[in-house]
N, C-alpha and C. Protein backbone atom coordinates (compact mmCIF):
# COMPACT_ATOMS: atom_id res chain seq x y z
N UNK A 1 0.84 -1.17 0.00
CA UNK A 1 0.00 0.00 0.00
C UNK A 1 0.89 1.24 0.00
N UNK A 2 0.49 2.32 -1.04
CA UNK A 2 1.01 3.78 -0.85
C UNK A 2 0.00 4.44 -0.15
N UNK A 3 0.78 5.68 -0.13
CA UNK A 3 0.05 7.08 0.57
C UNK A 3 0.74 8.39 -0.30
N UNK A 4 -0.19 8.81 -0.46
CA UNK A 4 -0.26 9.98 -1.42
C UNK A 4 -0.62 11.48 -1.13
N UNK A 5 0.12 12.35 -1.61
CA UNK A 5 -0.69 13.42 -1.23
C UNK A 5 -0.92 14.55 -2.70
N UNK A 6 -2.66 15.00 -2.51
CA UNK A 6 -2.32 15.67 -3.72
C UNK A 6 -2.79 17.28 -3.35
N UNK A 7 -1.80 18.33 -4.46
CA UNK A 7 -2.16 19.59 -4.19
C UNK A 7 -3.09 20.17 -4.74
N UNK A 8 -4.51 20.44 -4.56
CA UNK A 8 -5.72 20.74 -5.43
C UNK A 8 -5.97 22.27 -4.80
N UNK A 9 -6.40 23.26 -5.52
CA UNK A 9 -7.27 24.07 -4.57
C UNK A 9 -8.67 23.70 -3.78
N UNK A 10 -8.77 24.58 -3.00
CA UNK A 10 -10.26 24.24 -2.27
C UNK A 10 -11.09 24.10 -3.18
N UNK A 11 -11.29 25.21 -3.75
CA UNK A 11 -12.37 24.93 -4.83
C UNK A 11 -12.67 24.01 -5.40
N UNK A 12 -11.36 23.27 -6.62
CA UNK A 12 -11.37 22.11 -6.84
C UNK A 12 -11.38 20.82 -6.26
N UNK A 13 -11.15 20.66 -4.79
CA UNK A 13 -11.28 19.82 -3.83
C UNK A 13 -12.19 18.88 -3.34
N UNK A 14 -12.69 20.79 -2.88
CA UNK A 14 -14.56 20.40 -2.95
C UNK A 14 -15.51 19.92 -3.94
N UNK A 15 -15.07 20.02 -4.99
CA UNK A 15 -15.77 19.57 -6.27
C UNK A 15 -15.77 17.62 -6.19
N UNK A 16 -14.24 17.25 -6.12
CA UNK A 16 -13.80 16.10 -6.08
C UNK A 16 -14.34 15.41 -5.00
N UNK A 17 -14.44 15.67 -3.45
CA UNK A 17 -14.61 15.20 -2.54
C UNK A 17 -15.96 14.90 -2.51
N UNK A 18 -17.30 16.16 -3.03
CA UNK A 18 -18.02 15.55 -3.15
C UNK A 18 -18.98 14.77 -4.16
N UNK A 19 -17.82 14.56 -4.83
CA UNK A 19 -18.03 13.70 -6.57
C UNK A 19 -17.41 11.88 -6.34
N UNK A 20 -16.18 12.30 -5.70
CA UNK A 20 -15.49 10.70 -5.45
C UNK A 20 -15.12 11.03 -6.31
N UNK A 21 -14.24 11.67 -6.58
CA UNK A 21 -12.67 11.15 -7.51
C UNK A 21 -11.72 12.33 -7.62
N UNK A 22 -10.79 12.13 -7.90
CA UNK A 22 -9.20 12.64 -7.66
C UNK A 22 -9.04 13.07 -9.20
N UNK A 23 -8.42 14.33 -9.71
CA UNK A 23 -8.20 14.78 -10.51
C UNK A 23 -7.09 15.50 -10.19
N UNK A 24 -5.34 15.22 -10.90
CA UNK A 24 -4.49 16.18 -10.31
C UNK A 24 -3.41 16.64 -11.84
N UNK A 25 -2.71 17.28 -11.29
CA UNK A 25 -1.68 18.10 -12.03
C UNK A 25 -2.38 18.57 -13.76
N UNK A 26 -3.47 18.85 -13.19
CA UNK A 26 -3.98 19.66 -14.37
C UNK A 26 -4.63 18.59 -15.48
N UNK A 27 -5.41 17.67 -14.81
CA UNK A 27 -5.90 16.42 -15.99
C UNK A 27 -4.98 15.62 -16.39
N UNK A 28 -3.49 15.24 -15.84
CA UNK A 28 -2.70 14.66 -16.56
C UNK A 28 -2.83 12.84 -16.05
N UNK A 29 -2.52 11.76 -16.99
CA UNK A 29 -3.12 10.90 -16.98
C UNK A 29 -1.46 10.39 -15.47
N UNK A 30 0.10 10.35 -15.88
CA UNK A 30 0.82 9.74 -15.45
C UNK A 30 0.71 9.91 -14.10
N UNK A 31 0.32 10.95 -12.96
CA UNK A 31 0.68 11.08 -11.58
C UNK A 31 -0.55 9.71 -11.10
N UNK A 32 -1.52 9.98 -12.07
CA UNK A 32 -3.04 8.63 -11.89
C UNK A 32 -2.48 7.43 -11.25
N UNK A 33 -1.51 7.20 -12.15
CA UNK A 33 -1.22 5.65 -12.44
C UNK A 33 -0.33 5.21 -11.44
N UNK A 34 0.37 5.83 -10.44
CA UNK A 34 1.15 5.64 -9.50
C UNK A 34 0.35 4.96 -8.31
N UNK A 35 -0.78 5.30 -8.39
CA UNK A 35 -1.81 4.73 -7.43
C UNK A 35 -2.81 3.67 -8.12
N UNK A 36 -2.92 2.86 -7.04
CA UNK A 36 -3.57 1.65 -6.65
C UNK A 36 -4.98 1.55 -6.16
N UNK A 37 -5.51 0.98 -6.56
CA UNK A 37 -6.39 0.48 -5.64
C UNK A 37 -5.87 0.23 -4.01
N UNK A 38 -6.97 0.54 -3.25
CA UNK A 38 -6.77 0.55 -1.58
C UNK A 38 -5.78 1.56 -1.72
N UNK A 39 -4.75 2.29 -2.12
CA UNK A 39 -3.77 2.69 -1.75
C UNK A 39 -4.45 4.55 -0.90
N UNK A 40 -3.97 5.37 0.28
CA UNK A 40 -4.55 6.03 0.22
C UNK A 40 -3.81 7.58 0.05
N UNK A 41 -5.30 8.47 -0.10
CA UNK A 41 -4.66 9.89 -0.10
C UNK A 41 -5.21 10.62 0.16
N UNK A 42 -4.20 11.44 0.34
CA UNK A 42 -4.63 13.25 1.47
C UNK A 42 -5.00 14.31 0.10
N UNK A 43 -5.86 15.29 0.19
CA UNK A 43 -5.78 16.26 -0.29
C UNK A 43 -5.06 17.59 0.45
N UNK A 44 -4.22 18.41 -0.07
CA UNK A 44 -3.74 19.88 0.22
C UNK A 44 -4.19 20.34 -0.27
N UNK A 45 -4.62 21.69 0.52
CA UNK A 45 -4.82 23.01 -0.59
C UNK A 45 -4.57 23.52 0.03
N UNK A 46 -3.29 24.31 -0.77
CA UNK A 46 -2.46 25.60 -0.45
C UNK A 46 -3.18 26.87 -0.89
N UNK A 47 -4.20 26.91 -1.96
CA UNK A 47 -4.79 28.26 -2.04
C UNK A 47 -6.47 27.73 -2.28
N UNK A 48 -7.32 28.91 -1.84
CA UNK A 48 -8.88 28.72 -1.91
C UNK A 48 -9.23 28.61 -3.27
N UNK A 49 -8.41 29.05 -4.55
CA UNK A 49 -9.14 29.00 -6.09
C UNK A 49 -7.89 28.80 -6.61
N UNK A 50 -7.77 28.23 -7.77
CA UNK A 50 -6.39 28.04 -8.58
C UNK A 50 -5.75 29.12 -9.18
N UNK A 51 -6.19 30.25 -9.39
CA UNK A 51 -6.36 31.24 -10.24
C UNK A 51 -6.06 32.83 -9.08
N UNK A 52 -5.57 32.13 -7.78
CA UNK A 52 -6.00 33.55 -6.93
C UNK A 52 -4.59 33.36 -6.21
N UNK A 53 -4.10 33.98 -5.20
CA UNK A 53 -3.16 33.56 -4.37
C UNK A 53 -3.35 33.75 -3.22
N UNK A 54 -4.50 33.78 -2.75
CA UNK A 54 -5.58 33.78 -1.04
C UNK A 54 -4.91 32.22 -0.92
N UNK A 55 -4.42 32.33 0.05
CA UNK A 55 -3.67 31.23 0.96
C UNK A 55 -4.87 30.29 1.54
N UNK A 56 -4.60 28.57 1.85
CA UNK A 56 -5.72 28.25 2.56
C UNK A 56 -4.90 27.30 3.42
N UNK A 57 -3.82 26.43 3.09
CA UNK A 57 -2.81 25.77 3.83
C UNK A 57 -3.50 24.92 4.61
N UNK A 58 -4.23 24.13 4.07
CA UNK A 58 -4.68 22.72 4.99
C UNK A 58 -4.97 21.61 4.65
N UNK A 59 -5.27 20.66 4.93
CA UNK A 59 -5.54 19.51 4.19
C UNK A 59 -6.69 19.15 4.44
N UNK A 60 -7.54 18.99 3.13
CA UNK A 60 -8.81 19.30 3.73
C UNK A 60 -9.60 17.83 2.87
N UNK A 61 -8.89 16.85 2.29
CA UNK A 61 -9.41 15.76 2.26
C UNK A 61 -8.64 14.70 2.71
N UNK A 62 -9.65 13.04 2.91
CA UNK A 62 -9.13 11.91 3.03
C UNK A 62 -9.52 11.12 2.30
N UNK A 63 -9.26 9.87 1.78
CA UNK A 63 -9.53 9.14 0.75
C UNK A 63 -8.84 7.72 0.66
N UNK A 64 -9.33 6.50 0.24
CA UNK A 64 -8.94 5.72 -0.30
C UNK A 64 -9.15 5.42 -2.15
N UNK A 65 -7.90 5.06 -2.68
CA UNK A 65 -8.56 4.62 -4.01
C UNK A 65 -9.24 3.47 -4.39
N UNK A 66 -10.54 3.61 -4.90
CA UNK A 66 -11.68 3.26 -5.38
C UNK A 66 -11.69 2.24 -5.89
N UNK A 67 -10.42 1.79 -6.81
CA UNK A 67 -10.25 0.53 -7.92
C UNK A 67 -9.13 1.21 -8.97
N UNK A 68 -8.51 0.15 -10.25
CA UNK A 68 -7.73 0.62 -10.62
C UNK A 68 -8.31 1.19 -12.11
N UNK A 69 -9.03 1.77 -12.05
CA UNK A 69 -9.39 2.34 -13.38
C UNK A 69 -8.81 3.87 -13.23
N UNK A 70 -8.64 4.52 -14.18
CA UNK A 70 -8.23 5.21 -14.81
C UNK A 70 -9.43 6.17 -16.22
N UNK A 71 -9.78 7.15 -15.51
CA UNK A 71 -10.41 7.57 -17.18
C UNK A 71 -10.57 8.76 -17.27
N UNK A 72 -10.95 9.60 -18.35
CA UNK A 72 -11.33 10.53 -19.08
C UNK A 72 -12.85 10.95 -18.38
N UNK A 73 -12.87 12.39 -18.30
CA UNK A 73 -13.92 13.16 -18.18
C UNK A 73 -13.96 14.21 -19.03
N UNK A 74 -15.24 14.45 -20.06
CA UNK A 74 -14.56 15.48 -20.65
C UNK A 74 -15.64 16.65 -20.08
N UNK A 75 -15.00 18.17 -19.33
CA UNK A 75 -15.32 18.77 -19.43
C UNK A 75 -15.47 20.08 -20.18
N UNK A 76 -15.30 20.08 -20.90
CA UNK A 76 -16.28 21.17 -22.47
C UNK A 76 -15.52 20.57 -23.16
N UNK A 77 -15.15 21.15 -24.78
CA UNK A 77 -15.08 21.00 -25.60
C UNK A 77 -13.56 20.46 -25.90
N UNK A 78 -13.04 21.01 -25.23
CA UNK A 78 -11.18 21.34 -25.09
C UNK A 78 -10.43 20.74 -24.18
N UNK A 79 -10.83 20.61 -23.14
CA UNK A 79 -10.81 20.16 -22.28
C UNK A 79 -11.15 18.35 -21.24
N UNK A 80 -10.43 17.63 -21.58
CA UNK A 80 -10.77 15.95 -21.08
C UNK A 80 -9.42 15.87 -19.97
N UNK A 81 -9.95 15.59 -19.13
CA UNK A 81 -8.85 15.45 -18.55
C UNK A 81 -9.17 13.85 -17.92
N UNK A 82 -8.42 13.09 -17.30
CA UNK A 82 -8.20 11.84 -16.51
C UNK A 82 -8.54 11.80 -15.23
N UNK A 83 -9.15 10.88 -14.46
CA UNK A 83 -9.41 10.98 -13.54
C UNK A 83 -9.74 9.50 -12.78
N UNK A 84 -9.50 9.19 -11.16
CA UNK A 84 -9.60 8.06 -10.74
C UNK A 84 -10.74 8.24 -9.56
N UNK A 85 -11.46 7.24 -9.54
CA UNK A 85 -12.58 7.03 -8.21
C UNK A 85 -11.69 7.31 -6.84
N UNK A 86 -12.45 8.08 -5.83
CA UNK A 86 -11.86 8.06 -4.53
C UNK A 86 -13.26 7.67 -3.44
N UNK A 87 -12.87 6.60 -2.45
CA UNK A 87 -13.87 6.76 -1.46
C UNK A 87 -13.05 7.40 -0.57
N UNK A 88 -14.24 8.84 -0.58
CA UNK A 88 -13.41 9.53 0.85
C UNK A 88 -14.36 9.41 2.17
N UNK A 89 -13.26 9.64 3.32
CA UNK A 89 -13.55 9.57 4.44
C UNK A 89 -14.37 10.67 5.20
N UNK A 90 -15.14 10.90 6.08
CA UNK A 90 -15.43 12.03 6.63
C UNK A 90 -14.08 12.64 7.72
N UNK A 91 -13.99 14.01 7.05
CA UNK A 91 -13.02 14.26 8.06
C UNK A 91 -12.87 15.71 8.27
N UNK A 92 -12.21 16.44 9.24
CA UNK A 92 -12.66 17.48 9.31
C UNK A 92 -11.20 17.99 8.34
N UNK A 93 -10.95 19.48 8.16
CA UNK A 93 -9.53 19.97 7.45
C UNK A 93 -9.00 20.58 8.70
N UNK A 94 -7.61 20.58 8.25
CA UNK A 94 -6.48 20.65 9.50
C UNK A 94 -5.36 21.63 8.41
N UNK A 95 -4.89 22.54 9.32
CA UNK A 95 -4.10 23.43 8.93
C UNK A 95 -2.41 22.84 9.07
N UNK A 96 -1.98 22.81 8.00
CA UNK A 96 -0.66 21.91 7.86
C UNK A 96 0.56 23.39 8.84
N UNK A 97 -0.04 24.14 9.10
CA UNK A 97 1.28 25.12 9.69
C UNK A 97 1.66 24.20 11.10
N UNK A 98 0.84 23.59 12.01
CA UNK A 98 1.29 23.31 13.46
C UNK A 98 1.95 21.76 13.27
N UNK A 99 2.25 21.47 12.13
CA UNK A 99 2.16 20.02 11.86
C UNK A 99 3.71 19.87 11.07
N UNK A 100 4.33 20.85 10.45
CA UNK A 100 5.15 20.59 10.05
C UNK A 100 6.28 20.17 10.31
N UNK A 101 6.73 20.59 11.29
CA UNK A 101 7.91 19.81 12.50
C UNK A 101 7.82 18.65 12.82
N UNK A 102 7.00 17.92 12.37
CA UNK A 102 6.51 16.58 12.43
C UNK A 102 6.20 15.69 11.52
N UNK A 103 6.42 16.03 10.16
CA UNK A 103 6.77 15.69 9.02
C UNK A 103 7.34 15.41 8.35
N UNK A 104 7.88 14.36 7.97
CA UNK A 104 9.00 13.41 7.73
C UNK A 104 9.48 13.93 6.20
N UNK A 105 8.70 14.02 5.18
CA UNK A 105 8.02 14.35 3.84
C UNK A 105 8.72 15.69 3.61
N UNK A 106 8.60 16.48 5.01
CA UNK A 106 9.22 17.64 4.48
C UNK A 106 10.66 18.06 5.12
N UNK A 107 11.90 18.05 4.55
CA UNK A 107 13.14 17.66 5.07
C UNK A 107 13.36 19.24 5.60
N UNK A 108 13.28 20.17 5.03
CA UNK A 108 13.77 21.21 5.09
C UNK A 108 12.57 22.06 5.61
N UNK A 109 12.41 22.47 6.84
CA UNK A 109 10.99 22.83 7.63
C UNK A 109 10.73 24.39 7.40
N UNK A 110 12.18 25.20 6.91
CA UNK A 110 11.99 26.68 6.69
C UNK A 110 11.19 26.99 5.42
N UNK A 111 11.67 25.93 4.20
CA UNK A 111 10.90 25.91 3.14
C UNK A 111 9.95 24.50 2.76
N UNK A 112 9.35 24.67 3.70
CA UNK A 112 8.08 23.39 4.02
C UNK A 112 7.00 23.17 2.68
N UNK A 113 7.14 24.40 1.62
CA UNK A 113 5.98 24.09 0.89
C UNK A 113 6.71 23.45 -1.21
N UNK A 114 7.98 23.28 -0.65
CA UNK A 114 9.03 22.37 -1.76
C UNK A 114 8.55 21.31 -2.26
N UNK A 115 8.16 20.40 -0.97
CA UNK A 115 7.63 18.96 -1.17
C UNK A 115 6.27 19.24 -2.42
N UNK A 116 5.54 20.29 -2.52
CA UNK A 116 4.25 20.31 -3.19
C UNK A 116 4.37 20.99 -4.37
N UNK A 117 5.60 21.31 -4.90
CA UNK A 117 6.27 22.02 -5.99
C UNK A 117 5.32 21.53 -7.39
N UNK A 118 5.15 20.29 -7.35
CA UNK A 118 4.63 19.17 -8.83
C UNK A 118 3.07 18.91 -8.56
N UNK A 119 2.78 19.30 -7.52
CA UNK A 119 1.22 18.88 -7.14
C UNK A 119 0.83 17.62 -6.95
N UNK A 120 1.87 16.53 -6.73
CA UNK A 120 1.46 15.26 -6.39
C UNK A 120 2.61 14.24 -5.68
N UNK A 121 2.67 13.85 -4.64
CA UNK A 121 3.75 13.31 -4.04
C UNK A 121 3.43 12.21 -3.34
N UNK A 122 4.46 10.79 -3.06
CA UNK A 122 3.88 9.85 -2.44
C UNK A 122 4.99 10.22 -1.20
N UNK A 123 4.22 9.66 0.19
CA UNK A 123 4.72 10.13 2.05
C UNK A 123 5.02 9.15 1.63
N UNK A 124 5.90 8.98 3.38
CA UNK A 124 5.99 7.63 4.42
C UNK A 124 4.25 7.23 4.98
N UNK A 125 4.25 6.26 5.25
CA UNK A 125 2.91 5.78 6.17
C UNK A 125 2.67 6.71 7.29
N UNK A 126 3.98 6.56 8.26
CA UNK A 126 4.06 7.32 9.23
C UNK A 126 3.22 8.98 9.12
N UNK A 127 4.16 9.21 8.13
CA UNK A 127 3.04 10.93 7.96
C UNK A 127 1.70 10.45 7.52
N UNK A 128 1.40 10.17 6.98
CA UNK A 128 0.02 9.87 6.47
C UNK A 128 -0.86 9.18 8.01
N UNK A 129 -0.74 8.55 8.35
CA UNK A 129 -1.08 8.54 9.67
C UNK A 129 -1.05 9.25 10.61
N UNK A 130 -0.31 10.27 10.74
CA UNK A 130 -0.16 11.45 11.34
C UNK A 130 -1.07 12.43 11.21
N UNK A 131 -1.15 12.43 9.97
CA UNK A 131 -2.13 13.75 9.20
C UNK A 131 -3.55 13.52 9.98
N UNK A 132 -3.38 11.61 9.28
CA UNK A 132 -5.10 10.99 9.51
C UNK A 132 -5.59 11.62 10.34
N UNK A 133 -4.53 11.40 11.49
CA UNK A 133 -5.04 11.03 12.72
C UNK A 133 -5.68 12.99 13.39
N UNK A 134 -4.61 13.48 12.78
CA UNK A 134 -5.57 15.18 12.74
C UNK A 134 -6.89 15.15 12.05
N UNK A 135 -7.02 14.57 11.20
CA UNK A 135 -8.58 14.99 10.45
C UNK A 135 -9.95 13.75 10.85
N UNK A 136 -9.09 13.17 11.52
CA UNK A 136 -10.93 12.04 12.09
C UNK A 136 -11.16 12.62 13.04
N UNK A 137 -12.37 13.03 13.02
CA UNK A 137 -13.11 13.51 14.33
C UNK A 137 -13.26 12.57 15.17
């Protein structure tokens, strides 16, 4: 089993979380395929809209993957991007600032937001359990 984390805005988050499924690095099919079935993942969002730079810095989903499919959504004309089933968890969002000193994922704690440079990264268990364990009520 992996653990994953992906960088979405809120906006887009919320869309996903309450759709069931994971859409990352801009519709691209390869970050998909790294994940598994059962394998699980966190959502980040570092900003409230993709398009804005209003800060939101939390992680505001949980998730397991769904099965190993892989597919296409097309939204308008131009636009198809890839996408995988997520069953997510109920959980509340947790602000990644009090958490970082405690994060294995992120080596260098002054510049803590490196690790999320590509918008998609696989943890240790350890962090991912860590996180969890902030967002189950």
């Amino acid at each position: 089993m992996k653990y994953f984390i992906a960088s979405i805005s809120k906006e887009h988050a919320d869309i996903g979380i309450k759709n069931g499924f994971i859409q990352v690095c801009h519709g691209k099919e390869t970050p998909l395929k790294k994940m598994k079935k059962n394998d699980k993942i966190l959502i980040y969002s570092a900003k409230l809209k993709m398009d804005t730079k209003e800060k939101y810095q939390k992680f505001v989903g949980l998730g397991e993957i769904f099965d190993n499919e892989i597919f296409h959504f097309q939204m308008n004309e131009v636009f198809c991007p890839f996408r995988r089933k997520v069953n997510f968890i109920k959980s509340k969002e947790v602000s990644i600032l009090p958490l970082i000193e405690k994060l294995d994922f992120i080596p260098n704690k002054k510049f803590w937001g490196y690790p999320f440079r590509f918008g998609f990264l696989e943890i240790p268990e350890k962090d991912f359990l860590f996180i969890r364990g902030e967002m189950i009520e």
